[in-house]
C-alpha atoms as a PDB file:
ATOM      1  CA  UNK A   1       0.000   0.000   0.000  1.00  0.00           C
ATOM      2  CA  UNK A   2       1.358   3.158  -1.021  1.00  0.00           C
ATOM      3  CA  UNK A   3       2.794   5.510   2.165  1.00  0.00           C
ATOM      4  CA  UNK A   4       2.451   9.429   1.751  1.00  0.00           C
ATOM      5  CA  UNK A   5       5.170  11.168   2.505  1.00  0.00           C
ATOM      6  CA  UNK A   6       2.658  13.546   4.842  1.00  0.00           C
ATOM      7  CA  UNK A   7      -0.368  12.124   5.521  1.00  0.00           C
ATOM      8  CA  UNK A   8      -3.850  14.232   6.244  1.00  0.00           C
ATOM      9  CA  UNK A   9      -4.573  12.059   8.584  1.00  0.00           C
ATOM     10  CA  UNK A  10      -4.569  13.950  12.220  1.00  0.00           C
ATOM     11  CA  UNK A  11      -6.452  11.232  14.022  1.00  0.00           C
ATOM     12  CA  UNK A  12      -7.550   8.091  13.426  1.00  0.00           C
ATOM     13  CA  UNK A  13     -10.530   6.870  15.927  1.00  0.00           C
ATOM     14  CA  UNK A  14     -12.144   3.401  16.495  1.00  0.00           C
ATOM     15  CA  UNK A  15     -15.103   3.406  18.958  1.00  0.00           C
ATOM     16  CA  UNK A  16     -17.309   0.855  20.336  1.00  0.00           C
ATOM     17  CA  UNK A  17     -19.929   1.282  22.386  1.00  0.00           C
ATOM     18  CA  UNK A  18     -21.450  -1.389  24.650  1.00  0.00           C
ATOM     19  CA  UNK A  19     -23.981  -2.476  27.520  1.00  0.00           C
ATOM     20  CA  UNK A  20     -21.943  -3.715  30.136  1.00  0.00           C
ATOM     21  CA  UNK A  21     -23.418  -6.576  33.109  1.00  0.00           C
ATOM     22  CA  UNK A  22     -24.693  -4.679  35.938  1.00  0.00           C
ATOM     23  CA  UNK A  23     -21.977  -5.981  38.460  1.00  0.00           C
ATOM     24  CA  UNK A  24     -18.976  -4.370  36.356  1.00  0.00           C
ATOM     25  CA  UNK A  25     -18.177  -1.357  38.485  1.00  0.00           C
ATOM     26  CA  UNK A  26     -15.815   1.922  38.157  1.00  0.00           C
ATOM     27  CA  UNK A  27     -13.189   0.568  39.945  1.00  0.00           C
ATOM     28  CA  UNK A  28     -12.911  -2.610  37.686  1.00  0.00           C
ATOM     29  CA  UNK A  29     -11.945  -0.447  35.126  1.00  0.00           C
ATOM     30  CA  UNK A  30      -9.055   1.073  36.483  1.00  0.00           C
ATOM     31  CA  UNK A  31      -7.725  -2.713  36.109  1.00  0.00           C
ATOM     32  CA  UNK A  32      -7.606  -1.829  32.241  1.00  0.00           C
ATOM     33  CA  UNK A  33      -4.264   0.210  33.425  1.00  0.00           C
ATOM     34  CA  UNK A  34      -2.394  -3.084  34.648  1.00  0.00           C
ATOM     35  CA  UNK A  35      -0.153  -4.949  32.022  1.00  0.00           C
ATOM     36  CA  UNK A  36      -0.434  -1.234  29.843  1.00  0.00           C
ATOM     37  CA  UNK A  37       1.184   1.243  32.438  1.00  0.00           C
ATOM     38  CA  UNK A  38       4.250   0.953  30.052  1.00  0.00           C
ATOM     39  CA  UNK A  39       2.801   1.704  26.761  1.00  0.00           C
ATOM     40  CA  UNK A  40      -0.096   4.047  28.526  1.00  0.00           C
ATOM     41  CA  UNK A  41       1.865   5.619  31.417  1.00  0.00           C
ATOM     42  CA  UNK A  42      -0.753   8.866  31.990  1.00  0.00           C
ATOM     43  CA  UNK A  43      -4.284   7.678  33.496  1.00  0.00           C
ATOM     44  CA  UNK A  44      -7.387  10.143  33.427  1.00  0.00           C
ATOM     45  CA  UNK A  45     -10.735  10.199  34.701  1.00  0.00           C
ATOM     46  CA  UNK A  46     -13.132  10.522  32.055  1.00  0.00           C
ATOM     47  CA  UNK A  47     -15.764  12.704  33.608  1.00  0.00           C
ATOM     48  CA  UNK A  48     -19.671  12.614  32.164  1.00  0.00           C
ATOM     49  CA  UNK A  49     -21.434  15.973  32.771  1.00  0.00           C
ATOM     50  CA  UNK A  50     -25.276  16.316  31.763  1.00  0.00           C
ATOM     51  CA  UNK A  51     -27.308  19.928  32.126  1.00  0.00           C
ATOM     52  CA  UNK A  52     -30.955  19.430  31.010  1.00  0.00           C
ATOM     53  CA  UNK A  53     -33.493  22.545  30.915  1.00  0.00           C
ATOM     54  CA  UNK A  54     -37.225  23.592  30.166  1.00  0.00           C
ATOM     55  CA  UNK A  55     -38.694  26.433  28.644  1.00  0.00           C
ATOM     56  CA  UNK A  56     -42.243  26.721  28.820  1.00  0.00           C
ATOM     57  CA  UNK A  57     -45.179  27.615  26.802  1.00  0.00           C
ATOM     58  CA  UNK A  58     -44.579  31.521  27.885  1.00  0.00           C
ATOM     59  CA  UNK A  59     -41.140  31.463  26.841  1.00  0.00           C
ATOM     60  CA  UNK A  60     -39.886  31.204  30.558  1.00  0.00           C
ATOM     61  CA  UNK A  61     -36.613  28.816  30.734  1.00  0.00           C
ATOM     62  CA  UNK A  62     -35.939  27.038  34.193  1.00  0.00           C
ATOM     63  CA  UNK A  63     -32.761  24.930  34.512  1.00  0.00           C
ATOM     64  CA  UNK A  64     -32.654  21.371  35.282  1.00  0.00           C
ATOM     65  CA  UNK A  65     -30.818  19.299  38.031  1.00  0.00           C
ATOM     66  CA  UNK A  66     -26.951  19.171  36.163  1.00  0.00           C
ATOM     67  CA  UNK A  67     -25.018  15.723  37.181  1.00  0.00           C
ATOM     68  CA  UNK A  68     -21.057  14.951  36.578  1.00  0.00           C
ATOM     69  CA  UNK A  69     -20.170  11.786  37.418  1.00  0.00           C
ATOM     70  CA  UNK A  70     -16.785   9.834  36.719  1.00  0.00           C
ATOM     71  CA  UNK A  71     -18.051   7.194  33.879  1.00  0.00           C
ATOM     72  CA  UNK A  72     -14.384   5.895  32.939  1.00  0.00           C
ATOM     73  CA  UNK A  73     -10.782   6.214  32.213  1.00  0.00           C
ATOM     74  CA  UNK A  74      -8.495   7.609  29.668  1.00  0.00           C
ATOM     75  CA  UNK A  75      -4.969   6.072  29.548  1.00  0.00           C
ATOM     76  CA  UNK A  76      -2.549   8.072  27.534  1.00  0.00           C
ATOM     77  CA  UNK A  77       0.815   8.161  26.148  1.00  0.00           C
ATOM     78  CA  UNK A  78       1.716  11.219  25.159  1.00  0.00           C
ATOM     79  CA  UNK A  79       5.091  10.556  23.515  1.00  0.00           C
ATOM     80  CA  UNK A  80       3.252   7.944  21.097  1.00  0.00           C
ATOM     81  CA  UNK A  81       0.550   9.991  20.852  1.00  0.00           C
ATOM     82  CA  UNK A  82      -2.412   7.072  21.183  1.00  0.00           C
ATOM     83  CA  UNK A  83      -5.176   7.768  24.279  1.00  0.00           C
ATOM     84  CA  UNK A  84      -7.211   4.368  24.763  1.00  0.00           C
ATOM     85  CA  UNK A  85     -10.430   4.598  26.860  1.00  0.00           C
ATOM     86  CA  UNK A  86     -11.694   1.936  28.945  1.00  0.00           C
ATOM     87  CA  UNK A  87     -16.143   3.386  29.780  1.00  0.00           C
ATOM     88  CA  UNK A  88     -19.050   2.008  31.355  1.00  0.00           C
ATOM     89  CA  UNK A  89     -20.886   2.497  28.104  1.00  0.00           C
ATOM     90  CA  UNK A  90     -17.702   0.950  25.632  1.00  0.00           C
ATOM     91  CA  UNK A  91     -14.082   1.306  24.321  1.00  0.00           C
ATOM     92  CA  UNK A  92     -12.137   3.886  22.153  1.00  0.00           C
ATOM     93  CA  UNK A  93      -8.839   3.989  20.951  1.00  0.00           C
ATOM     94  CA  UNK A  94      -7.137   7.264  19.146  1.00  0.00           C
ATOM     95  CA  UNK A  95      -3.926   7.303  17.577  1.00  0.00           C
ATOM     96  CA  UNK A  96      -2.631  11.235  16.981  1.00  0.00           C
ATOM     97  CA  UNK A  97      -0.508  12.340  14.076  1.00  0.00           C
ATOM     98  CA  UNK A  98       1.479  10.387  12.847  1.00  0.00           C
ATOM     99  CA  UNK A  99      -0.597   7.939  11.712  1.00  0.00           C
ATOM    100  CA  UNK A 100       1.469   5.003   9.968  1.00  0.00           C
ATOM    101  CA  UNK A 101      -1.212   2.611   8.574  1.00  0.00           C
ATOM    102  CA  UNK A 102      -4.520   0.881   9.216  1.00  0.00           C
ATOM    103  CA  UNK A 103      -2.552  -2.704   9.997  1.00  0.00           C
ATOM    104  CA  UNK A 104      -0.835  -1.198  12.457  1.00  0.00           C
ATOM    105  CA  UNK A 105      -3.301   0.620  13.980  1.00  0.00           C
ATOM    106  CA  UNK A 106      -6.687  -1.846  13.726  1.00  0.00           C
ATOM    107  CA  UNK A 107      -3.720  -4.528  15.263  1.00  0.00           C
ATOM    108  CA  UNK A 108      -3.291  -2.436  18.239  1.00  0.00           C
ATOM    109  CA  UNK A 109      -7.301  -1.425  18.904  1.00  0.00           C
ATOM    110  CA  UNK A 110      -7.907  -5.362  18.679  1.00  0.00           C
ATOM    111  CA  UNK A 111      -5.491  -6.458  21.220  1.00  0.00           C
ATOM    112  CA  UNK A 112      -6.517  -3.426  23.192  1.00  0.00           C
ATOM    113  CA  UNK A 113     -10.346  -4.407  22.628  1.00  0.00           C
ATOM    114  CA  UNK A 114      -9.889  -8.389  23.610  1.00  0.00           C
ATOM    115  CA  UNK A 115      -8.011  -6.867  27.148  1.00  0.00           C
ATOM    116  CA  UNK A 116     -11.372  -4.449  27.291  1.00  0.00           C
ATOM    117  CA  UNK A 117     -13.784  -7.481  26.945  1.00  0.00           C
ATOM    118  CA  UNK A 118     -12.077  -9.715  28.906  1.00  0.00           C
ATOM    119  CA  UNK A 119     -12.463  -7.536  32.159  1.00  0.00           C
ATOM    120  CA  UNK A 120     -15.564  -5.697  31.188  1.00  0.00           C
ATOM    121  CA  UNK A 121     -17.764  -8.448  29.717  1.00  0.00           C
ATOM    122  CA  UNK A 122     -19.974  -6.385  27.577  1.00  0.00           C
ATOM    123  CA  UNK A 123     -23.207  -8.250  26.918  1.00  0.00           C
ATOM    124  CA  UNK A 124     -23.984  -6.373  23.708  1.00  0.00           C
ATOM    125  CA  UNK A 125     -22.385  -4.305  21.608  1.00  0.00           C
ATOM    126  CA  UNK A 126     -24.194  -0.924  19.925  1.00  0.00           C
ATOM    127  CA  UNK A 127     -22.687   0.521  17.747  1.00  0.00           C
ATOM    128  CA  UNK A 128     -18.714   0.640  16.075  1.00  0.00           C
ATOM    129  CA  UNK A 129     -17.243   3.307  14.245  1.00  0.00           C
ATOM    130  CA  UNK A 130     -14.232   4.332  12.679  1.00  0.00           C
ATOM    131  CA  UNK A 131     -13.436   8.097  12.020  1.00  0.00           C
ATOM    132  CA  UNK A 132     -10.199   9.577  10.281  1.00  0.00           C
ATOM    133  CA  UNK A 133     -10.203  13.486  11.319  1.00  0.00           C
ATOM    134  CA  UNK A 134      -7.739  14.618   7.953  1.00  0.00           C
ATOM    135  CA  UNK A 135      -6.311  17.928   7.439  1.00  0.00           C
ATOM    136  CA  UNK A 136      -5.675  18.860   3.776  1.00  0.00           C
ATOM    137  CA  UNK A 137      -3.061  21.842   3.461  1.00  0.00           C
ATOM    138  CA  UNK A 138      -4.170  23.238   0.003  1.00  0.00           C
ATOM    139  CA  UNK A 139      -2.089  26.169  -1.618  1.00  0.00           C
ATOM    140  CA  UNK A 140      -3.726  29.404  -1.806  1.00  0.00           C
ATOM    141  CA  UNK A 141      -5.435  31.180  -3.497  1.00  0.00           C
ATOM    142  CA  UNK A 142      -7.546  28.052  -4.261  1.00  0.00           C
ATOM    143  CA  UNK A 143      -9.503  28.349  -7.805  1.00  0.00           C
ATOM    144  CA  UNK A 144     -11.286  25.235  -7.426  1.00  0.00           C
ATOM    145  CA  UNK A 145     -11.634  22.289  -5.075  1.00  0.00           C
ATOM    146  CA  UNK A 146     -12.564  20.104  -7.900  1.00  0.00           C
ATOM    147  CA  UNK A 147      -8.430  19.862  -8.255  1.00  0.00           C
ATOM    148  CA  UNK A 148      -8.167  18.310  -5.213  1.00  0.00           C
ATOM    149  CA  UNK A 149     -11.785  16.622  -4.176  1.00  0.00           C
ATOM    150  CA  UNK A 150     -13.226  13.616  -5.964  1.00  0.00           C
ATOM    151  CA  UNK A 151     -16.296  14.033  -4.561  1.00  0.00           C
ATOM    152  CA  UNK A 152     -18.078  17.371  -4.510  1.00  0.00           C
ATOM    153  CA  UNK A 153     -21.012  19.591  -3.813  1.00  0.00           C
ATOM    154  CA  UNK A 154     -22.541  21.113  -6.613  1.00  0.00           C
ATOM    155  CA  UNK A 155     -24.124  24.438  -5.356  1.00  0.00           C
ATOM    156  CA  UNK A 156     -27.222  26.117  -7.311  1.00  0.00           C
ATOM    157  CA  UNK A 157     -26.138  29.209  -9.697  1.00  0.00           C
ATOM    158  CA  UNK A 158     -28.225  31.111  -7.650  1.00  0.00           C
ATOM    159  CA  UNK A 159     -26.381  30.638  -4.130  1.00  0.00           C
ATOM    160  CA  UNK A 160     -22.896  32.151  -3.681  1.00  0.00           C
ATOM    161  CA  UNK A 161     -20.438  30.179  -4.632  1.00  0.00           C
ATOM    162  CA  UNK A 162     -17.768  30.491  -2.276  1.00  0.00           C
ATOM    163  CA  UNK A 163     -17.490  28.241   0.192  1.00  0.00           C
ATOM    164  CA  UNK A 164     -15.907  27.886   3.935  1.00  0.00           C
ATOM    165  CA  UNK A 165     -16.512  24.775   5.133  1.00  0.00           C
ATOM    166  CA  UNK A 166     -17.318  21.540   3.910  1.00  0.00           C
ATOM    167  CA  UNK A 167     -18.079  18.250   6.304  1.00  0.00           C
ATOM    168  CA  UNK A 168     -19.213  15.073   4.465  1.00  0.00           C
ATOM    169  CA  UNK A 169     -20.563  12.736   6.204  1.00  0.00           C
ATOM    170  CA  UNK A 170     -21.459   8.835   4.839  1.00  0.00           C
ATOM    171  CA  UNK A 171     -23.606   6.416   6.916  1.00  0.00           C
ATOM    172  CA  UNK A 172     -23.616   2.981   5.355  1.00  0.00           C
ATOM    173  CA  UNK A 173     -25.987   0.574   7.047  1.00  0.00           C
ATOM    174  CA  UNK A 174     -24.630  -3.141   7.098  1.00  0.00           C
ATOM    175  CA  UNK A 175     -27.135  -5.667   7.125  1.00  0.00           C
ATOM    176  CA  UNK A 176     -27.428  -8.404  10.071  1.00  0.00           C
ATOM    177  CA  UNK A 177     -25.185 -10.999  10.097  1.00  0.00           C
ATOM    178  CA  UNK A 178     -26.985 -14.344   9.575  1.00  0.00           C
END
């Protein structure tokens, strides 16, 4: 596979999120730390913070009860630049610039995955995702992002044509597994 000499890639993220037994606590997941302290010397609290509020019929806002709880850990190593995050509600690894390649990376978030089940026991698994965040460094003035973008909006004549941002997102749904 070819190797780019700079690659856009600033982040590459695989997250899973799961419904874990009732009896796994907090506190088991700080075990996620043993065996890794090494590789993943800085450990975090992961803190969960949720602010509801109302407004009613007369325009009148009232805000809600706010909660922050601890809901897991982030273990970091800085120098390699990878955070992996061991949550009540799943698992997430990041690897930071640079980025070398998706063997290297998906070989990592598997063995780091199979140490996550194995001491959190999820019973069912949501959702998994993948995300690259890229940065493209394009030389300026820019004529037209055709040069450099396969795929493209194509605005109406009648809106302004200039453009500052662009986020593309694709959802492809994957049918059950027999």
């Amino acid at each position: 596979m070819e190797q780019f000499k700079n690659p856009p890639i600033q982040e590459a993220v695989i997250d899973i999120q799961v419904t874990l037994p009732r009896d796994v606590k907090l506190e088991t997941l700080t075990k996620f730390h043993e065996g890794v302290e090494a590789r993943f010397p800085e450990r975090q609290e992961r803190i969960s913070w949720q602010q509801g509020f109302q407004i009613s019929g007369t325009g009148d806002t009232h805000a809600m009860r706010s909660s922050r709880s601890v809901d897991g850990y982030l273990f970091v190593s800085k120098a390699d630049g990878k955070i992996v995050q061991a949550r009540r509600d799943g698992f997430t690894f990041n690897k930071l610039r640079p980025y070398s390649n998706w063997e290297t990376f998906s070989a990592e978030a598997k063995e780091l995955w199979e140490r996550y089940v194995a001491l959190a026991r999820p019973s069912s698994v949501q959702r998994v995702a993948l995300k690259y965040l890229n940065r493209i460094a394009l030389p300026l003035p820019l004529h037209d992002l055709r040069e450099y973008c396969l795929l493209f909006p194509d605005l109406p004549p009648a809106l302004p044509q200039g453009m500052s941002e662009l986020f593309l997102r694709v959802a492809l749904p994957v049918a059950d597994a027999p």
